[in-house]
PDB file of N, CA and C in Angstrom:
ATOM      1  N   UNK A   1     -60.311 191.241 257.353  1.00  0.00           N
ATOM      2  CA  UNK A   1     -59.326 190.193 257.187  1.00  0.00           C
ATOM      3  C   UNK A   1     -59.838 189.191 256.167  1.00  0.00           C
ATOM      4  N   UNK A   2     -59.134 189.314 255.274  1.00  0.00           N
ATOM      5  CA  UNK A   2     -59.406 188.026 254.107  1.00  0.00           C
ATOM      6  C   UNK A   2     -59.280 186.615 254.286  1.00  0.00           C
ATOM      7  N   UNK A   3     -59.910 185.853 254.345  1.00  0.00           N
ATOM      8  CA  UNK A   3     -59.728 184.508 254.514  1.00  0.00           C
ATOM      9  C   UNK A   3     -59.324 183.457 253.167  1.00  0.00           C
ATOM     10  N   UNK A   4     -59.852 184.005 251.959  1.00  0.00           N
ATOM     11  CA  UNK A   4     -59.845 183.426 251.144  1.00  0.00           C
ATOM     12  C   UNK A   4     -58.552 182.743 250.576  1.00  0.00           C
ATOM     13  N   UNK A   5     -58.482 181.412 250.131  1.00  0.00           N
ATOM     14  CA  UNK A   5     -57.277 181.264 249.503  1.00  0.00           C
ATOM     15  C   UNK A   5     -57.192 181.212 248.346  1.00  0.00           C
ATOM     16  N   UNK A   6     -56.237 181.720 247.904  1.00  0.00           N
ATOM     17  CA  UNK A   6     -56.186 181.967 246.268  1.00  0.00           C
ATOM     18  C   UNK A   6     -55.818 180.431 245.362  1.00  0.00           C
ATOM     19  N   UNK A   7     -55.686 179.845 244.347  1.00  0.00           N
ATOM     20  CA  UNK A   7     -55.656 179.303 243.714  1.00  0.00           C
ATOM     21  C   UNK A   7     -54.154 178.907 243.766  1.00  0.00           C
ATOM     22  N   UNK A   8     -53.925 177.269 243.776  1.00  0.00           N
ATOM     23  CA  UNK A   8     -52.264 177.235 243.934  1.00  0.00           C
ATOM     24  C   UNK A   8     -51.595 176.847 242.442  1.00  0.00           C
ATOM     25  N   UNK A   9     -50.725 176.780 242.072  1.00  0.00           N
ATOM     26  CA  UNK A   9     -50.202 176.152 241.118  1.00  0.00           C
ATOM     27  C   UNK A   9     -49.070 175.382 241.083  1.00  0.00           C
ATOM     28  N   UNK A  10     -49.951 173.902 240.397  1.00  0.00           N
ATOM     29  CA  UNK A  10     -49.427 172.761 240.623  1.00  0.00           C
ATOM     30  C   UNK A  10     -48.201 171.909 239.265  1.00  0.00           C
ATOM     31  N   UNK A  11     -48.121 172.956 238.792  1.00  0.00           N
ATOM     32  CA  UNK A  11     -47.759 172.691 237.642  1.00  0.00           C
ATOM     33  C   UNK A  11     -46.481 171.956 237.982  1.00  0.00           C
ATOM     34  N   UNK A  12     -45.223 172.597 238.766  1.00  0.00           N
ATOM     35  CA  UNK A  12     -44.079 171.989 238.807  1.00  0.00           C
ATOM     36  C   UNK A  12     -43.471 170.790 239.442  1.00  0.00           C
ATOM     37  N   UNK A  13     -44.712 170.815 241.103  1.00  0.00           N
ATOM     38  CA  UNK A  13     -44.723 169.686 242.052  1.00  0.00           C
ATOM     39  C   UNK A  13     -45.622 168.494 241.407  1.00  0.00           C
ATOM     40  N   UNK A  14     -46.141 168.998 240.161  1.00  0.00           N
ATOM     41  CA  UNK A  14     -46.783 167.647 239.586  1.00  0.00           C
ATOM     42  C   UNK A  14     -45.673 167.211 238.797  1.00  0.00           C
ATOM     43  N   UNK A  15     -45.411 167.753 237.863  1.00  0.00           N
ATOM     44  CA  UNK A  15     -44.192 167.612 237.100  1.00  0.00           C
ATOM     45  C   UNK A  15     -42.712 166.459 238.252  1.00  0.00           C
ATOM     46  N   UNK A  16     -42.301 166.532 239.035  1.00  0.00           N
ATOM     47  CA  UNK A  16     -41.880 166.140 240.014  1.00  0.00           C
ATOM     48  C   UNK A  16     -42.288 164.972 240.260  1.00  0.00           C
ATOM     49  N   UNK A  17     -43.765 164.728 240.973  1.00  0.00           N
ATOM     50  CA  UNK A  17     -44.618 163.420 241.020  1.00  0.00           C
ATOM     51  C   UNK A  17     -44.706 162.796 239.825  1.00  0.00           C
ATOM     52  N   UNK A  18     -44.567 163.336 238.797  1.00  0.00           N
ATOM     53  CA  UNK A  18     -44.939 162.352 237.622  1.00  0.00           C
ATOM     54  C   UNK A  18     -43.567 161.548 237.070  1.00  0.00           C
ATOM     55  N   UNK A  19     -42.650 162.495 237.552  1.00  0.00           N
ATOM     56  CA  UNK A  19     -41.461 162.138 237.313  1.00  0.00           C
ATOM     57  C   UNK A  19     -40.895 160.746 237.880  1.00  0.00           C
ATOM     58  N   UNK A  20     -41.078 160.982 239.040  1.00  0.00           N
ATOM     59  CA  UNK A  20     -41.168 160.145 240.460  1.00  0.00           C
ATOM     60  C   UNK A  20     -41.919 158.552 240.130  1.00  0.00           C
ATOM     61  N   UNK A  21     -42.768 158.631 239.794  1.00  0.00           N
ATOM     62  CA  UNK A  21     -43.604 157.855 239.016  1.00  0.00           C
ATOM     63  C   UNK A  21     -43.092 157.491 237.866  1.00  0.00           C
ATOM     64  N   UNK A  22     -41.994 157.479 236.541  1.00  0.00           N
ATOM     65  CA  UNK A  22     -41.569 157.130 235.831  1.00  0.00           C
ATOM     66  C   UNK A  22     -40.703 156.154 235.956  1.00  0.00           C
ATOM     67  N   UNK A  23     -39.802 156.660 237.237  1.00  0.00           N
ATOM     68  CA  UNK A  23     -38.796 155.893 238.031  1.00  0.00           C
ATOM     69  C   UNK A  23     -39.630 153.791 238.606  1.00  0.00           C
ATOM     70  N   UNK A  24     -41.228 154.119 239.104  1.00  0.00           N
ATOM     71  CA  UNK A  24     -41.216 153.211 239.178  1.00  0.00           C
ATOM     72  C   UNK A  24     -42.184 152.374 238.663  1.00  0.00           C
ATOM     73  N   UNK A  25     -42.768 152.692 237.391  1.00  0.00           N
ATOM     74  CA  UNK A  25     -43.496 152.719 236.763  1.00  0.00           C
ATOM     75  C   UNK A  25     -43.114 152.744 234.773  1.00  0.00           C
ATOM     76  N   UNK A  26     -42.632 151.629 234.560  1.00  0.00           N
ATOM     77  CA  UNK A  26     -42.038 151.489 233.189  1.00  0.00           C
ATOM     78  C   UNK A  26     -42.864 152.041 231.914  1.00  0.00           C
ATOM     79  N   UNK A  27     -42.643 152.994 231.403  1.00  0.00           N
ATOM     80  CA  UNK A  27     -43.190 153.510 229.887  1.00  0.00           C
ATOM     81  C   UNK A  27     -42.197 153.087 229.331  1.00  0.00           C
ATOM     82  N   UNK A  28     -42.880 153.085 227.444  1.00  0.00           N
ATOM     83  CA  UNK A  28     -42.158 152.841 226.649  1.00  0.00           C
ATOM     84  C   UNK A  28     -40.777 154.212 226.565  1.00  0.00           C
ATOM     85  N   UNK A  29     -41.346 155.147 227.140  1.00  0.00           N
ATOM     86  CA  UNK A  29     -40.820 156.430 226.795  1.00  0.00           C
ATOM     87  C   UNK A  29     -39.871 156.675 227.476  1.00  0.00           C
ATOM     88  N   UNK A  30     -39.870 155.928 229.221  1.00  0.00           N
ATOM     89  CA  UNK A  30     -38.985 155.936 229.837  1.00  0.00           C
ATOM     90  C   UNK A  30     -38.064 154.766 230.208  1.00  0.00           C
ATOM     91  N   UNK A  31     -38.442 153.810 229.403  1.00  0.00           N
ATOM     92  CA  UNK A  31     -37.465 152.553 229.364  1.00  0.00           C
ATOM     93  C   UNK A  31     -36.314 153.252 228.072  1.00  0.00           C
ATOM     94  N   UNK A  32     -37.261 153.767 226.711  1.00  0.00           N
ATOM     95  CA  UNK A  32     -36.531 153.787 225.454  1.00  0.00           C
ATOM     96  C   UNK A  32     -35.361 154.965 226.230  1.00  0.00           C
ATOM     97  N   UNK A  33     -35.628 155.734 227.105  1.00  0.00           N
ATOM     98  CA  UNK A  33     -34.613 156.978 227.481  1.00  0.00           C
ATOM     99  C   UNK A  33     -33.760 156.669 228.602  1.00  0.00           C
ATOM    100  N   UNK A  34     -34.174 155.318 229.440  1.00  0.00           N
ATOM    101  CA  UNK A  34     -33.009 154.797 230.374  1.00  0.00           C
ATOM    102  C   UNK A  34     -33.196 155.839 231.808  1.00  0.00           C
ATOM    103  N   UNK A  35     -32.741 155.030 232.356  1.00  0.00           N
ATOM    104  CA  UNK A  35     -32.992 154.942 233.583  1.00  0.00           C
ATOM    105  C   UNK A  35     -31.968 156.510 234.283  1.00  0.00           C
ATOM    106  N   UNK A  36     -31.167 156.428 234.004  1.00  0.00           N
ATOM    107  CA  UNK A  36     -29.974 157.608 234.002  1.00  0.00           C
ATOM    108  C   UNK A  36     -31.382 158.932 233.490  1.00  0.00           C
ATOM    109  N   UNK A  37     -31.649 158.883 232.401  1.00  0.00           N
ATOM    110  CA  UNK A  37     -32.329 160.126 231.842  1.00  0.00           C
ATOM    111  C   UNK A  37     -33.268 160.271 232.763  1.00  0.00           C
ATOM    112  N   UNK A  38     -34.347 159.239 232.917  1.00  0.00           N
ATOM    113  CA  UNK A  38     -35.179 159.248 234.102  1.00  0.00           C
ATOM    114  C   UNK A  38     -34.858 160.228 235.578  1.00  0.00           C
ATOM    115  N   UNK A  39     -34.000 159.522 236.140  1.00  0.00           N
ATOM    116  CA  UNK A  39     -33.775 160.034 237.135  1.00  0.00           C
ATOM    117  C   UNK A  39     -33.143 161.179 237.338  1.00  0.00           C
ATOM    118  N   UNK A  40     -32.483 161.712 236.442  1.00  0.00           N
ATOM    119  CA  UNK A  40     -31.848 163.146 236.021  1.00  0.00           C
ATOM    120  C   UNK A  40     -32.713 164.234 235.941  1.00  0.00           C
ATOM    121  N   UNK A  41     -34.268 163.892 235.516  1.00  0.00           N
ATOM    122  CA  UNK A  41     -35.290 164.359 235.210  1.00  0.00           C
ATOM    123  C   UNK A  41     -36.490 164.064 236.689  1.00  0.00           C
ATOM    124  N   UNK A  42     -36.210 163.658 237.456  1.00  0.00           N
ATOM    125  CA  UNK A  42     -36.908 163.744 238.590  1.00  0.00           C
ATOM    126  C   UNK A  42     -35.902 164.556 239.730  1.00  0.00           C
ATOM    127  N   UNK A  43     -34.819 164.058 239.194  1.00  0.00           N
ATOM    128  CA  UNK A  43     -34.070 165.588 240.184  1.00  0.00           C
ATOM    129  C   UNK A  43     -34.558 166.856 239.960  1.00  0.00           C
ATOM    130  N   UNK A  44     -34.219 166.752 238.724  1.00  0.00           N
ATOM    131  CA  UNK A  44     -34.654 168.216 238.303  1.00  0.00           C
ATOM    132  C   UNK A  44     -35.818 168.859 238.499  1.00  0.00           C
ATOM    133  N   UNK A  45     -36.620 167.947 238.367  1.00  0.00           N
ATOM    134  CA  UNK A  45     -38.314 168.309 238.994  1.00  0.00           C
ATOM    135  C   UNK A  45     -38.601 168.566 240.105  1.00  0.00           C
ATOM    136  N   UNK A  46     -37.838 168.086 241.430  1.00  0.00           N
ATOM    137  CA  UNK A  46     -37.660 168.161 242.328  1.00  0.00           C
ATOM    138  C   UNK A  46     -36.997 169.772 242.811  1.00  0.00           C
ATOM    139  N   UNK A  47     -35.952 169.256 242.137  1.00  0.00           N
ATOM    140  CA  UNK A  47     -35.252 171.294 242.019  1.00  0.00           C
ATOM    141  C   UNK A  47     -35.702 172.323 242.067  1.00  0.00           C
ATOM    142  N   UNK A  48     -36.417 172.368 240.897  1.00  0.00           N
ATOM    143  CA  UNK A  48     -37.347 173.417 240.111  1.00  0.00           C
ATOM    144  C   UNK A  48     -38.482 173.266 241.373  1.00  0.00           C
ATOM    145  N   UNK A  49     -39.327 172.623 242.188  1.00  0.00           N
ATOM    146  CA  UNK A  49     -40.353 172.344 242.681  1.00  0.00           C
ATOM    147  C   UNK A  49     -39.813 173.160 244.546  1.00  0.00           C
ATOM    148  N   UNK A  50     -38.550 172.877 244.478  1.00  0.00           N
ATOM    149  CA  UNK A  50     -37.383 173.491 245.668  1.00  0.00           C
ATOM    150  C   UNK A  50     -37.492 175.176 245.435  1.00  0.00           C
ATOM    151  N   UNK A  51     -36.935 175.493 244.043  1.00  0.00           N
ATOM    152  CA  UNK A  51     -36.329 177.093 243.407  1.00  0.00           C
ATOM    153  C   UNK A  51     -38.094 177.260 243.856  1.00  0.00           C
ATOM    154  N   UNK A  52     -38.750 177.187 243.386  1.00  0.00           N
ATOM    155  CA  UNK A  52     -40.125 177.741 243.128  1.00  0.00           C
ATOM    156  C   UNK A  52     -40.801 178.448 244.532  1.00  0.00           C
ATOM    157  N   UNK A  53     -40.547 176.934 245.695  1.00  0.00           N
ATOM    158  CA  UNK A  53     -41.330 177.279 246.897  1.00  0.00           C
ATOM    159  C   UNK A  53     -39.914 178.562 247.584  1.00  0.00           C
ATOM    160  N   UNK A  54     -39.299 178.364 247.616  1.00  0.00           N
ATOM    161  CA  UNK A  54     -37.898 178.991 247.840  1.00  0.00           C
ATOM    162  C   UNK A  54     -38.464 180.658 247.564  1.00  0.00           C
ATOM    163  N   UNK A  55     -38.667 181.144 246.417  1.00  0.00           N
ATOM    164  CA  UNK A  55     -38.780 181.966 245.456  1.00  0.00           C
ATOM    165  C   UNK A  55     -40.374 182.552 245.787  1.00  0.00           C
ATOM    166  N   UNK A  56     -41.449 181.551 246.325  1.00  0.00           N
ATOM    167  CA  UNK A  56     -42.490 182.482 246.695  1.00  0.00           C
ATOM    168  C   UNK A  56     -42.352 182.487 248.501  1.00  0.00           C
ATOM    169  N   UNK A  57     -41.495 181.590 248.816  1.00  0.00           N
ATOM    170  CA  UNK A  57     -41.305 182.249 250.435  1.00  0.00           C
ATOM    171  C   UNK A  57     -40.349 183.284 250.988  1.00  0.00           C
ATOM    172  N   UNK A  58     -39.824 183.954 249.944  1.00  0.00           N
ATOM    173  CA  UNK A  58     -38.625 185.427 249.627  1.00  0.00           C
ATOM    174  C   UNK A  58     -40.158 186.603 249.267  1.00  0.00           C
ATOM    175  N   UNK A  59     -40.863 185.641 248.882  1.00  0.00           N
ATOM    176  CA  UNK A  59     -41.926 187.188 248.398  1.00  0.00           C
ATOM    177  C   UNK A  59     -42.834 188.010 249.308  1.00  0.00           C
ATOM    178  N   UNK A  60     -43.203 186.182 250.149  1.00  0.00           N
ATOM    179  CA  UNK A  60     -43.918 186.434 251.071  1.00  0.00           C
ATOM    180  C   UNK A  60     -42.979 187.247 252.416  1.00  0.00           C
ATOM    181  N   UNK A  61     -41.361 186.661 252.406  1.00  0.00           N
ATOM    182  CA  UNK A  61     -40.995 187.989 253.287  1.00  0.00           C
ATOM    183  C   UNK A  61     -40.785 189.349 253.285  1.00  0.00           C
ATOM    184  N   UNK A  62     -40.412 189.542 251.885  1.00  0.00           N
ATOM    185  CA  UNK A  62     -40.985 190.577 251.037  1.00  0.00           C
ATOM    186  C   UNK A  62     -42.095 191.458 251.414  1.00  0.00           C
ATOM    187  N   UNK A  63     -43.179 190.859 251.726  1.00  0.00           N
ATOM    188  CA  UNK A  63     -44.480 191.224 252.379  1.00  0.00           C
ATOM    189  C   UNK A  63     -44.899 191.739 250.258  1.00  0.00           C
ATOM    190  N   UNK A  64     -44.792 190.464 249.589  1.00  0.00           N
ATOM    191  CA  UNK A  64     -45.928 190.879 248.524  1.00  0.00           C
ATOM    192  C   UNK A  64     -47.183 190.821 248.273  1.00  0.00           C
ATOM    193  N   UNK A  65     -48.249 191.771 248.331  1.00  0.00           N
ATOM    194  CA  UNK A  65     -49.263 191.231 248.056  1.00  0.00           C
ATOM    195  C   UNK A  65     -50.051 190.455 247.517  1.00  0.00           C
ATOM    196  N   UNK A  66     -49.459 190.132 246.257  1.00  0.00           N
ATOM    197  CA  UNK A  66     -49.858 189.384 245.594  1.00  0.00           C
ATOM    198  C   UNK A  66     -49.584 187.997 245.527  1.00  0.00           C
ATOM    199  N   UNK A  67     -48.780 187.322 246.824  1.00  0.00           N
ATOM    200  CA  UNK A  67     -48.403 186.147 246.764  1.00  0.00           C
ATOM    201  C   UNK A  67     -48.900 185.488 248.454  1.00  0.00           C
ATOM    202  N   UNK A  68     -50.194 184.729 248.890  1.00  0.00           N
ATOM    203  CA  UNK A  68     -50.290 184.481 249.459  1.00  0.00           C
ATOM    204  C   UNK A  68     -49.725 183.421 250.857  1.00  0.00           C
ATOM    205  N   UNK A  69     -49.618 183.361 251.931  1.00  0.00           N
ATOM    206  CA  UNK A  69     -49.078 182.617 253.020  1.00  0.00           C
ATOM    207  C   UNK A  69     -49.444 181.216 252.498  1.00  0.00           C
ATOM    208  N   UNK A  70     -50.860 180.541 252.183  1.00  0.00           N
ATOM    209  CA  UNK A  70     -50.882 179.443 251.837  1.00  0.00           C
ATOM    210  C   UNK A  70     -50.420 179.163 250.913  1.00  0.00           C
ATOM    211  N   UNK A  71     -50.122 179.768 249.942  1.00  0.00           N
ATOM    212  CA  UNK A  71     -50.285 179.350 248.786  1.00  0.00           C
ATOM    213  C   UNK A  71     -47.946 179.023 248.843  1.00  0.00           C
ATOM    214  N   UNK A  72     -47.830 179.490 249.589  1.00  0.00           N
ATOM    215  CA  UNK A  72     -46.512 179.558 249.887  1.00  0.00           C
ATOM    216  C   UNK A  72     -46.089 177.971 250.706  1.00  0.00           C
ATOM    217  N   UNK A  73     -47.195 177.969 251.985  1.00  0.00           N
ATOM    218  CA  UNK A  73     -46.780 176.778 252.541  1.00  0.00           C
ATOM    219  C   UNK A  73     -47.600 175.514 251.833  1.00  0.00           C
ATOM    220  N   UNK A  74     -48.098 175.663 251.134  1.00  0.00           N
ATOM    221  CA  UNK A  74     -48.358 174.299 249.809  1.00  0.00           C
ATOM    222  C   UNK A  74     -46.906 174.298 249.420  1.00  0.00           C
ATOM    223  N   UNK A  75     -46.751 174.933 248.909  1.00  0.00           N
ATOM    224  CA  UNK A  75     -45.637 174.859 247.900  1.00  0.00           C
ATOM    225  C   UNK A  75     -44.146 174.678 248.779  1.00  0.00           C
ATOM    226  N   UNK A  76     -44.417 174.685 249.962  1.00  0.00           N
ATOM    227  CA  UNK A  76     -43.045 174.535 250.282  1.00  0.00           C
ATOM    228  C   UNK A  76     -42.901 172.891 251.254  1.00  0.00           C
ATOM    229  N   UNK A  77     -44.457 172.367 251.481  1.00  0.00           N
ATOM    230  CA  UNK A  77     -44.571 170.924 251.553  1.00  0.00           C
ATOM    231  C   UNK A  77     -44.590 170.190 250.607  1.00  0.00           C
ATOM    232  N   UNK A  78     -45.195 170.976 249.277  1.00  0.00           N
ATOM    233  CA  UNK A  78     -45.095 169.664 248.377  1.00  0.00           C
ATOM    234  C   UNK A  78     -43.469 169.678 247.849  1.00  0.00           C
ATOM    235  N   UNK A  79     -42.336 170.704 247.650  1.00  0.00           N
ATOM    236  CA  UNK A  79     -40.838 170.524 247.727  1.00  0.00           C
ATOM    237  C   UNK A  79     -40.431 169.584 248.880  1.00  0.00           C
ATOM    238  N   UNK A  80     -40.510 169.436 250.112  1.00  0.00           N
ATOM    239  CA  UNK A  80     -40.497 168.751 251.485  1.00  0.00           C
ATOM    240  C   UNK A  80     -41.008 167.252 250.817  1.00  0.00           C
ATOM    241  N   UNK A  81     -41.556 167.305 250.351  1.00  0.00           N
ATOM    242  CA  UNK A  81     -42.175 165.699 249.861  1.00  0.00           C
ATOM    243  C   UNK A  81     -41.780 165.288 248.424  1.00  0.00           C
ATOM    244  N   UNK A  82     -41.295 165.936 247.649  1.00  0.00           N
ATOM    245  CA  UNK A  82     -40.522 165.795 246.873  1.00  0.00           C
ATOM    246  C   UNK A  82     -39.315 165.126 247.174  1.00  0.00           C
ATOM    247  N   UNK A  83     -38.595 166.284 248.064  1.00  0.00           N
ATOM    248  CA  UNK A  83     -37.427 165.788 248.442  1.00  0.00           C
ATOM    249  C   UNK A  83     -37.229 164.962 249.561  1.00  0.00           C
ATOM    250  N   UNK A  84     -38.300 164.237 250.112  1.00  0.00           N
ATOM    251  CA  UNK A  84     -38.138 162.977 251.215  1.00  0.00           C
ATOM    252  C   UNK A  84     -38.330 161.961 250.112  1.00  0.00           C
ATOM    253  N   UNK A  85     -39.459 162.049 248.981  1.00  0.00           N
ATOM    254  CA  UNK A  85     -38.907 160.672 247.911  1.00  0.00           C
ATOM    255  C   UNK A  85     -38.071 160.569 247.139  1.00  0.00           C
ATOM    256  N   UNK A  86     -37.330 161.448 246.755  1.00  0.00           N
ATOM    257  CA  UNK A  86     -36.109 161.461 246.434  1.00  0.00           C
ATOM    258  C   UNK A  86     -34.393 160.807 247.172  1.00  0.00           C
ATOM    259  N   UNK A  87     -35.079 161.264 248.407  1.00  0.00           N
ATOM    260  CA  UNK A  87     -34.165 160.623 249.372  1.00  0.00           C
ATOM    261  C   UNK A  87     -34.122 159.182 249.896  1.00  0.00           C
ATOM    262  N   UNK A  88     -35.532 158.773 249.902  1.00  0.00           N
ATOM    263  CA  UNK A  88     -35.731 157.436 250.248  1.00  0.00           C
ATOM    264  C   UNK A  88     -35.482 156.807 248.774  1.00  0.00           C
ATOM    265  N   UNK A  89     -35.302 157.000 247.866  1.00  0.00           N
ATOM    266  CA  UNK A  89     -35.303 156.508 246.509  1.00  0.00           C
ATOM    267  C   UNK A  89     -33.473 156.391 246.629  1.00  0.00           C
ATOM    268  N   UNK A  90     -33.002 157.363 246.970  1.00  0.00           N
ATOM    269  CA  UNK A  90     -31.558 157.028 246.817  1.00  0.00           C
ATOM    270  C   UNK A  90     -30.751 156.318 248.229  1.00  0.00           C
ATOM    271  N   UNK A  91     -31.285 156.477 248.975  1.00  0.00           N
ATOM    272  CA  UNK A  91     -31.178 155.494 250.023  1.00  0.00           C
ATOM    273  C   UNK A  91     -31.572 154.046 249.691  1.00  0.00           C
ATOM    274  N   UNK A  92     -32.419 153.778 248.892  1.00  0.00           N
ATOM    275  CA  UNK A  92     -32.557 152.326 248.717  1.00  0.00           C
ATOM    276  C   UNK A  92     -31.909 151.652 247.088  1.00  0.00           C
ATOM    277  N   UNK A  93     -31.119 152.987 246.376  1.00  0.00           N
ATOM    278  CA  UNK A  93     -30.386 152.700 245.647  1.00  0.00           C
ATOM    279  C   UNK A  93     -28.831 151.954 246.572  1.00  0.00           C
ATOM    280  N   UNK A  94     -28.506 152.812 247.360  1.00  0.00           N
ATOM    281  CA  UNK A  94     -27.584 152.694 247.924  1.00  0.00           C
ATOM    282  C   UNK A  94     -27.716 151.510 248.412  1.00  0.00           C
ATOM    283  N   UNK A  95     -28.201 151.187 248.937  1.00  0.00           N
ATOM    284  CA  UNK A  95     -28.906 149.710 249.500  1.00  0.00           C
ATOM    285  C   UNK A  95     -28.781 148.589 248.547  1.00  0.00           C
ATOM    286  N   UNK A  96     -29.138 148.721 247.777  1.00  0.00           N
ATOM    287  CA  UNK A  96     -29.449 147.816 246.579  1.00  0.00           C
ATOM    288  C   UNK A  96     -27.553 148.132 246.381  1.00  0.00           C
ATOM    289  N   UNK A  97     -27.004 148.769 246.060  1.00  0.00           N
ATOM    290  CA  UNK A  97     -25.608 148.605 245.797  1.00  0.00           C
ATOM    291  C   UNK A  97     -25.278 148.049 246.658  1.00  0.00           C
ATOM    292  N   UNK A  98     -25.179 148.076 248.084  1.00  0.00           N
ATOM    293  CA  UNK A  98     -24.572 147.498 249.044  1.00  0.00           C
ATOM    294  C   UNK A  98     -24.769 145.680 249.324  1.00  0.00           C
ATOM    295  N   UNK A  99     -25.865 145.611 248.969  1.00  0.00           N
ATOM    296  CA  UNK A  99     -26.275 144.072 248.546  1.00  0.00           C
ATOM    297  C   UNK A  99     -25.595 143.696 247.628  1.00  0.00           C
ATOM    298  N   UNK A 100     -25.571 144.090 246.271  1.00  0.00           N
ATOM    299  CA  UNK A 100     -24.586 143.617 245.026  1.00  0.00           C
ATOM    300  C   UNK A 100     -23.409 143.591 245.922  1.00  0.00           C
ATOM    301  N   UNK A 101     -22.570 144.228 245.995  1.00  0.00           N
ATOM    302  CA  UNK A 101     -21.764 143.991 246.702  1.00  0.00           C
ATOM    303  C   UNK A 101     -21.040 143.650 247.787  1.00  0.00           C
ATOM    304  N   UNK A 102     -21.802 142.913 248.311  1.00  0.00           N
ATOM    305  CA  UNK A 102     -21.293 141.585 249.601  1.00  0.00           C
ATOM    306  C   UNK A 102     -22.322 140.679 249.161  1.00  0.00           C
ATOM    307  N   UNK A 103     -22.579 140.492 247.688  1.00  0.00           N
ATOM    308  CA  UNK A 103     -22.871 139.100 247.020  1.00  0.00           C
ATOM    309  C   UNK A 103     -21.535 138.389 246.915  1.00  0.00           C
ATOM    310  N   UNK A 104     -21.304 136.646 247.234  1.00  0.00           N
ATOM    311  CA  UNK A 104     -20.389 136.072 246.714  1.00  0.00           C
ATOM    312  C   UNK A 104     -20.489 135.592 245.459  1.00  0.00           C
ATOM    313  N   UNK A 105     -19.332 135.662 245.019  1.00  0.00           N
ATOM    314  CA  UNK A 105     -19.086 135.452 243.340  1.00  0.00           C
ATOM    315  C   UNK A 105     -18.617 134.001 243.182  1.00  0.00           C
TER     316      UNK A 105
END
């Protein structure tokens, strides 16, 4: 029985976090591209970070060898945590709208 775990790849759930991090964290790069582009681009990171774990937990039912159990449930917590800051991010958008609006004018 093999114990070893194979090597994960972080490429897309970083991509995601960094994204995530643009949102609250002002660059020139992501002020000059607005806030709309921003966040369009942490969905998407998020997505892709969703399709991915999605896509190696079909392999692993699959029974592929070449795609390990851990390396599957990394990848399908760091989507899970993706998409809880995503959610709390638009929950406190919503929030923030709901304040603007039962401001008196």
């Amino acid at each position: 029985m093999d114990l070893r775990l194979s090597p994960v790849s972080v490429q897309s759930p970083l991509r995601a976090a960094t994204a995530l991090r643009n949102l609250t964290t002002p660059t020139p790069q992501a002020s000059s591209a607005g806030f709309s582009t921003a966040l369009k681009g942490a969905l998407n990171s998020v997505s892709a970070s969703q399709n991915e774990a999605q896509a190696l937990q079909r392999q692993v039912q699959l029974e592929n060898p070449t795609v390990s159990l851990e390396e599957t449930m990394v990848a399908i917590q760091k989507a899970q945590i993706g998409f809880q800051a995503t959610l709390n991010v638009r929950n406190r958008m919503v929030q923030a709208y709901n304040d603007i609006m039962n401001m008196q004018v």
